[in-house]
C-alpha atoms as a PDB file:
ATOM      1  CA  UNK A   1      -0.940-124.565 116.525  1.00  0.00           C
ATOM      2  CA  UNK A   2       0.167-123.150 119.915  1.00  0.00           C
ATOM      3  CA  UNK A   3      -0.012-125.215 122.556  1.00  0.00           C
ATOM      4  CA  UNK A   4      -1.358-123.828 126.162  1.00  0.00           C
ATOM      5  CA  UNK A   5      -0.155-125.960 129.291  1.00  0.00           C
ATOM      6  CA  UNK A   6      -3.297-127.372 131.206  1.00  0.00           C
ATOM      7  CA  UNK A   7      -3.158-129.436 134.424  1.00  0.00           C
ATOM      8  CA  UNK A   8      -4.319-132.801 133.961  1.00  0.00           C
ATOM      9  CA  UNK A   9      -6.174-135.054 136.377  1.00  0.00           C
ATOM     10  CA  UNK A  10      -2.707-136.472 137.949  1.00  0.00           C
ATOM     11  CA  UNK A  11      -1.580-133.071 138.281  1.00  0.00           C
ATOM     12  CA  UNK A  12       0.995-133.327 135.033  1.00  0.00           C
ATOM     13  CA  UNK A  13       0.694-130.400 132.279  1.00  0.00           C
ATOM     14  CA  UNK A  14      -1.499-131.456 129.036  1.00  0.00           C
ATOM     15  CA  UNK A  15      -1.285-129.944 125.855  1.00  0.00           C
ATOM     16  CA  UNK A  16      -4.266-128.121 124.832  1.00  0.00           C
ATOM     17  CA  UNK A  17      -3.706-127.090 121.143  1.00  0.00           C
ATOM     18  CA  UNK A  18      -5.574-123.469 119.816  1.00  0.00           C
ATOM     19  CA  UNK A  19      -5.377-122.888 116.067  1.00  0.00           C
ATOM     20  CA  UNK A  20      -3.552-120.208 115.161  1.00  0.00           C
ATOM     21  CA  UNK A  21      -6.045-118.336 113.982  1.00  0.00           C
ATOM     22  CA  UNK A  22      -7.952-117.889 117.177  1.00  0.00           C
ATOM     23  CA  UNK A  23      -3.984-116.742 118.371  1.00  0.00           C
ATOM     24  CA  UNK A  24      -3.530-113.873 115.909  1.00  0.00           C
ATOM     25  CA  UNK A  25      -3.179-110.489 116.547  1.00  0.00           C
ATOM     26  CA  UNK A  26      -5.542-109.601 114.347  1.00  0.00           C
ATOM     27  CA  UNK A  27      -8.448-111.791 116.511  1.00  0.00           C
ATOM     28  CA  UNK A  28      -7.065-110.462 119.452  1.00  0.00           C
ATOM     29  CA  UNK A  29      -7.218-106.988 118.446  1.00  0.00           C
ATOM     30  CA  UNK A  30     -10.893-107.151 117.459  1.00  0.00           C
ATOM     31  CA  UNK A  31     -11.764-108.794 120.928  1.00  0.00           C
ATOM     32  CA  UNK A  32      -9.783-105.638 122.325  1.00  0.00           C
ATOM     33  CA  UNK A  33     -11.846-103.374 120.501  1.00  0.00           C
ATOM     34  CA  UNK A  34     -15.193-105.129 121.305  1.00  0.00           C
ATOM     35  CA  UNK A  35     -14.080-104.796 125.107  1.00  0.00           C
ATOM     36  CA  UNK A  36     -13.436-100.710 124.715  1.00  0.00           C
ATOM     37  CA  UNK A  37     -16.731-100.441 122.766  1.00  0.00           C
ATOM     38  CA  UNK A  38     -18.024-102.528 125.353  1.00  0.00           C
ATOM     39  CA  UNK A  39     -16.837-100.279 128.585  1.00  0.00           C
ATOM     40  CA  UNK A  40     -19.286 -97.408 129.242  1.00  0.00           C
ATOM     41  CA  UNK A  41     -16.764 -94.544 129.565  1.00  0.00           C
ATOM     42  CA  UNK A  42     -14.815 -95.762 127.262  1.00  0.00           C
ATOM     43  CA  UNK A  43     -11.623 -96.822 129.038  1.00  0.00           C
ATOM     44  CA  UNK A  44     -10.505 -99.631 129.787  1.00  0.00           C
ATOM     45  CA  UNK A  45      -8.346-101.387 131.837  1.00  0.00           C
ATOM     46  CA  UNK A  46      -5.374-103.192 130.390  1.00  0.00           C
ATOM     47  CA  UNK A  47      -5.204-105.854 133.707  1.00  0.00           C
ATOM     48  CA  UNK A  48      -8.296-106.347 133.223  1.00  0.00           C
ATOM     49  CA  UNK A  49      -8.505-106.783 129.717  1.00  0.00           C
ATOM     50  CA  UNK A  50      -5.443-109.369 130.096  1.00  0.00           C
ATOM     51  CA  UNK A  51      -7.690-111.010 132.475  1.00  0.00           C
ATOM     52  CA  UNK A  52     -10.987-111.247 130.215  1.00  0.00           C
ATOM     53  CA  UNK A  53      -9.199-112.079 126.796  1.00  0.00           C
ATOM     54  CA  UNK A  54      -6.439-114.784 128.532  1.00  0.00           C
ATOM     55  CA  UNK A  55      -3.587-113.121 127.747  1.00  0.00           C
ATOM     56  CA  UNK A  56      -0.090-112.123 128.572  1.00  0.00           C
ATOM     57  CA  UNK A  57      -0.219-108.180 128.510  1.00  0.00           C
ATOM     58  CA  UNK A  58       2.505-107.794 126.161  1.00  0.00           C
ATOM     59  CA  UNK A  59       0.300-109.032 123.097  1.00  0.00           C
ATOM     60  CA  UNK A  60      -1.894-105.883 124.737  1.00  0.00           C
ATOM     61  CA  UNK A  61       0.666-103.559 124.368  1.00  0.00           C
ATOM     62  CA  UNK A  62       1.576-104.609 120.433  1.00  0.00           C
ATOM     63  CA  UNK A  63      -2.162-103.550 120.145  1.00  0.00           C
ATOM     64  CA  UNK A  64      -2.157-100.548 122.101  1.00  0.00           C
ATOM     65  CA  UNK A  65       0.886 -98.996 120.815  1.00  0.00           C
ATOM     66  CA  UNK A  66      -0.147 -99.476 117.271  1.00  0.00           C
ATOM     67  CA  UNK A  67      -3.813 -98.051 118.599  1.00  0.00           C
ATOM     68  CA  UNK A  68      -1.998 -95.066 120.169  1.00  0.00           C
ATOM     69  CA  UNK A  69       0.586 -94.259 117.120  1.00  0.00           C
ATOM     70  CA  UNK A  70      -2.819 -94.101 114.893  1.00  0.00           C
ATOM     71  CA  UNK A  71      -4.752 -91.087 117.337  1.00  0.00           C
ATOM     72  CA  UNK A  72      -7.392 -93.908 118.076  1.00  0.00           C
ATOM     73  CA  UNK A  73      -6.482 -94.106 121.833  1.00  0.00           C
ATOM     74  CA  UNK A  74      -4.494 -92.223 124.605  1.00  0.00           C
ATOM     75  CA  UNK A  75      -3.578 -93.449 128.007  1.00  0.00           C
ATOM     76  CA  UNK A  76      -5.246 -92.282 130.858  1.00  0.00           C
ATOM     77  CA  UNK A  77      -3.342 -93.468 133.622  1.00  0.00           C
ATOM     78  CA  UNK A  78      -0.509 -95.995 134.037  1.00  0.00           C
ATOM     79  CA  UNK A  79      -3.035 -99.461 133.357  1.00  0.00           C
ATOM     80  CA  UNK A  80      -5.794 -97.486 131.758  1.00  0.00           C
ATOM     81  CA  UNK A  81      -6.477 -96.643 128.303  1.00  0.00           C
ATOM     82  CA  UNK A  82      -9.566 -94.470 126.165  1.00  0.00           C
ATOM     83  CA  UNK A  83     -10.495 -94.776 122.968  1.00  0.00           C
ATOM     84  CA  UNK A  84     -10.289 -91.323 120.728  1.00  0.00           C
ATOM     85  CA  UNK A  85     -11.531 -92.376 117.833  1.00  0.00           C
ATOM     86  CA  UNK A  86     -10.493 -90.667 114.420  1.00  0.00           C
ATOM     87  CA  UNK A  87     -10.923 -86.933 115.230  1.00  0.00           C
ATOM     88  CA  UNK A  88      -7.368 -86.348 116.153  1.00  0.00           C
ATOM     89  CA  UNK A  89      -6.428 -87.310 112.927  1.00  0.00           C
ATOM     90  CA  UNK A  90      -4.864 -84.892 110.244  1.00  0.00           C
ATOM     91  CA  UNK A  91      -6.705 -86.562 107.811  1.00  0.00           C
ATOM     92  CA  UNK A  92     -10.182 -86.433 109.228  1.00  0.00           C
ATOM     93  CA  UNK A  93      -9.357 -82.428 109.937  1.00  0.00           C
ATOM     94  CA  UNK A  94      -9.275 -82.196 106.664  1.00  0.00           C
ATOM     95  CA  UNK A  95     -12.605 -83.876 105.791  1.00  0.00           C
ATOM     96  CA  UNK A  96     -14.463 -82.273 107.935  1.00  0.00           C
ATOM     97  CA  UNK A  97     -13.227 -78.836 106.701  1.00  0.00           C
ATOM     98  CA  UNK A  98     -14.036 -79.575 102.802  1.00  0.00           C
ATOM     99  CA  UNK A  99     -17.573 -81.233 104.105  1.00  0.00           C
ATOM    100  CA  UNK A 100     -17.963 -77.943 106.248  1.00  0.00           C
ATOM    101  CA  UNK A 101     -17.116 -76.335 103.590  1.00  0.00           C
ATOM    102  CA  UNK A 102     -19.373 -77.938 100.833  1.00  0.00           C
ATOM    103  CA  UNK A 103     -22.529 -77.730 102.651  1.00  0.00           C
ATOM    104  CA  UNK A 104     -22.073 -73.789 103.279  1.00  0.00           C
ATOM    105  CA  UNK A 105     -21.977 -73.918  99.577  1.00  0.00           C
ATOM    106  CA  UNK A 106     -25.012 -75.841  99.300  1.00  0.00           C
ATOM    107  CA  UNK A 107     -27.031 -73.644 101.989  1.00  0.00           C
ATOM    108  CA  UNK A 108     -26.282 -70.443  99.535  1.00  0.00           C
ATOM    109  CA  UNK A 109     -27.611 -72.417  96.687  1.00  0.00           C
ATOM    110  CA  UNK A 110     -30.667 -72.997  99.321  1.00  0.00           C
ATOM    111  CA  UNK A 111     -31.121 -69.492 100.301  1.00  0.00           C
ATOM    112  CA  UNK A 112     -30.703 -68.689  96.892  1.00  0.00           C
ATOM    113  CA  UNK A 113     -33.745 -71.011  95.429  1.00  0.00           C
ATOM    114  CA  UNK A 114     -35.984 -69.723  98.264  1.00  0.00           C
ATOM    115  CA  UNK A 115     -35.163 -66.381  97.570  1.00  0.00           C
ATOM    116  CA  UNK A 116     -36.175 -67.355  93.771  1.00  0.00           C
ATOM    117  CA  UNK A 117     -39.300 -69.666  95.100  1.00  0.00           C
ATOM    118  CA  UNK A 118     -40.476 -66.681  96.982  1.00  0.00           C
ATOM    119  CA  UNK A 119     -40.100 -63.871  94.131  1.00  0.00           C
ATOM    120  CA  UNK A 120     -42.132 -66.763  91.258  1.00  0.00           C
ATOM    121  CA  UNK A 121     -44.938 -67.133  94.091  1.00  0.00           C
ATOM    122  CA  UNK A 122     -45.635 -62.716  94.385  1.00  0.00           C
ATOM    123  CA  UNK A 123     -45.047 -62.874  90.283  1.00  0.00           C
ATOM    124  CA  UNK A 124     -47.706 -65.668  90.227  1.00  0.00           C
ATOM    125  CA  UNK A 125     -50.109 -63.635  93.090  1.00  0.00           C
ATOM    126  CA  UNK A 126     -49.870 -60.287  91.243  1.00  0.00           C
ATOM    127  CA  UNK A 127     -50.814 -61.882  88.028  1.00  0.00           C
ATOM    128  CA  UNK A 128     -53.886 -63.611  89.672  1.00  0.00           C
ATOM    129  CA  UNK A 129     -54.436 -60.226  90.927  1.00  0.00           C
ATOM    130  CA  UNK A 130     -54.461 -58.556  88.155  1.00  0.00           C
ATOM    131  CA  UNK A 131     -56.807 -61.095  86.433  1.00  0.00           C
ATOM    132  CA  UNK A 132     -58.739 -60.829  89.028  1.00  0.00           C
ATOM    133  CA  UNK A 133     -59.435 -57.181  88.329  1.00  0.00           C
ATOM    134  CA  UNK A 134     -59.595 -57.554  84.632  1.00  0.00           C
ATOM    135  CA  UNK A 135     -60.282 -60.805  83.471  1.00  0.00           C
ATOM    136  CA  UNK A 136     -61.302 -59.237  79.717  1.00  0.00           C
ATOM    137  CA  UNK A 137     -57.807 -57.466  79.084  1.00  0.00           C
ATOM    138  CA  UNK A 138     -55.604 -60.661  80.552  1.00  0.00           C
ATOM    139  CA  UNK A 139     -57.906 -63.138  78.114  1.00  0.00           C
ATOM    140  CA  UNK A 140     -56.951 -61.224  74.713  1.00  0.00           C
ATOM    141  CA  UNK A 141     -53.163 -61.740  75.830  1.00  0.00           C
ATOM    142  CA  UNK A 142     -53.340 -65.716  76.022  1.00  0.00           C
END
């Protein structure tokens, strides 16, 4: 448990005890998170984030640095910080070339069963044609 000094009614400090749970870095990270989803350009203040979650900005900056080391944020100015997401990441380059990749593969397939579709449907219209015209010749071949 951590314990948070309060003042009491007679002015003295009480103890007000948090599980440490509710302390982690982990909790405190997803309440950072929910704040940049949150902000509707994306950035967000770290004062005021100190401010909102209660606190001290160093636990912000064992966040953000971790945040920042990952591509998933940059600093904007001196207090403020925007979240990137995963597209500056190596990894997700990668992925997005072999998906870019497989569905040029797939739209030659496409064009390719079209192309097929289309050539069965004027083989199907010239026989009906043809039958058509000479429904007595076409009959002895069935």
């Amino acid at each position: 448990m951590i314990h948070l000094p309060i003042a009491n009614v007679q002015g003295r400090a009480a103890q007000v005890e948090k599980p440490r749970y509710d302390t982690s870095l982990g909790q405190l990270t997803k309440k950072f998170l929910k704040l940049l989803s949150d902000a509707t350009d994306g950035i967000v203040n770290l004062n005021t984030a100190c401010s909102l979650l209660a606190v001290p900005k160093r636990r912000l900056y064992d966040i953000t640095n971790v945040l920042e080391g990952a591509g998933l944020i940059q600093k904007t100015s001196r207090n403020n910080i925007q979240w990137m997401g995963r597209v500056s990441s190596p990894c997700a380059n990668v992925v997005k070339y072999e998906l870019e990749k497989e569905i040029d593969i797939l739209e030659a397939k496409e064009n390719k069963l079209d192309e097929l579709i289309y050539y069965m449907k004027s083989q199907m219209n010239t026989i009906l044609d043809e039958e058509a015209k000479y429904p007595f010749i076409l009959c002895r071949f069935w």
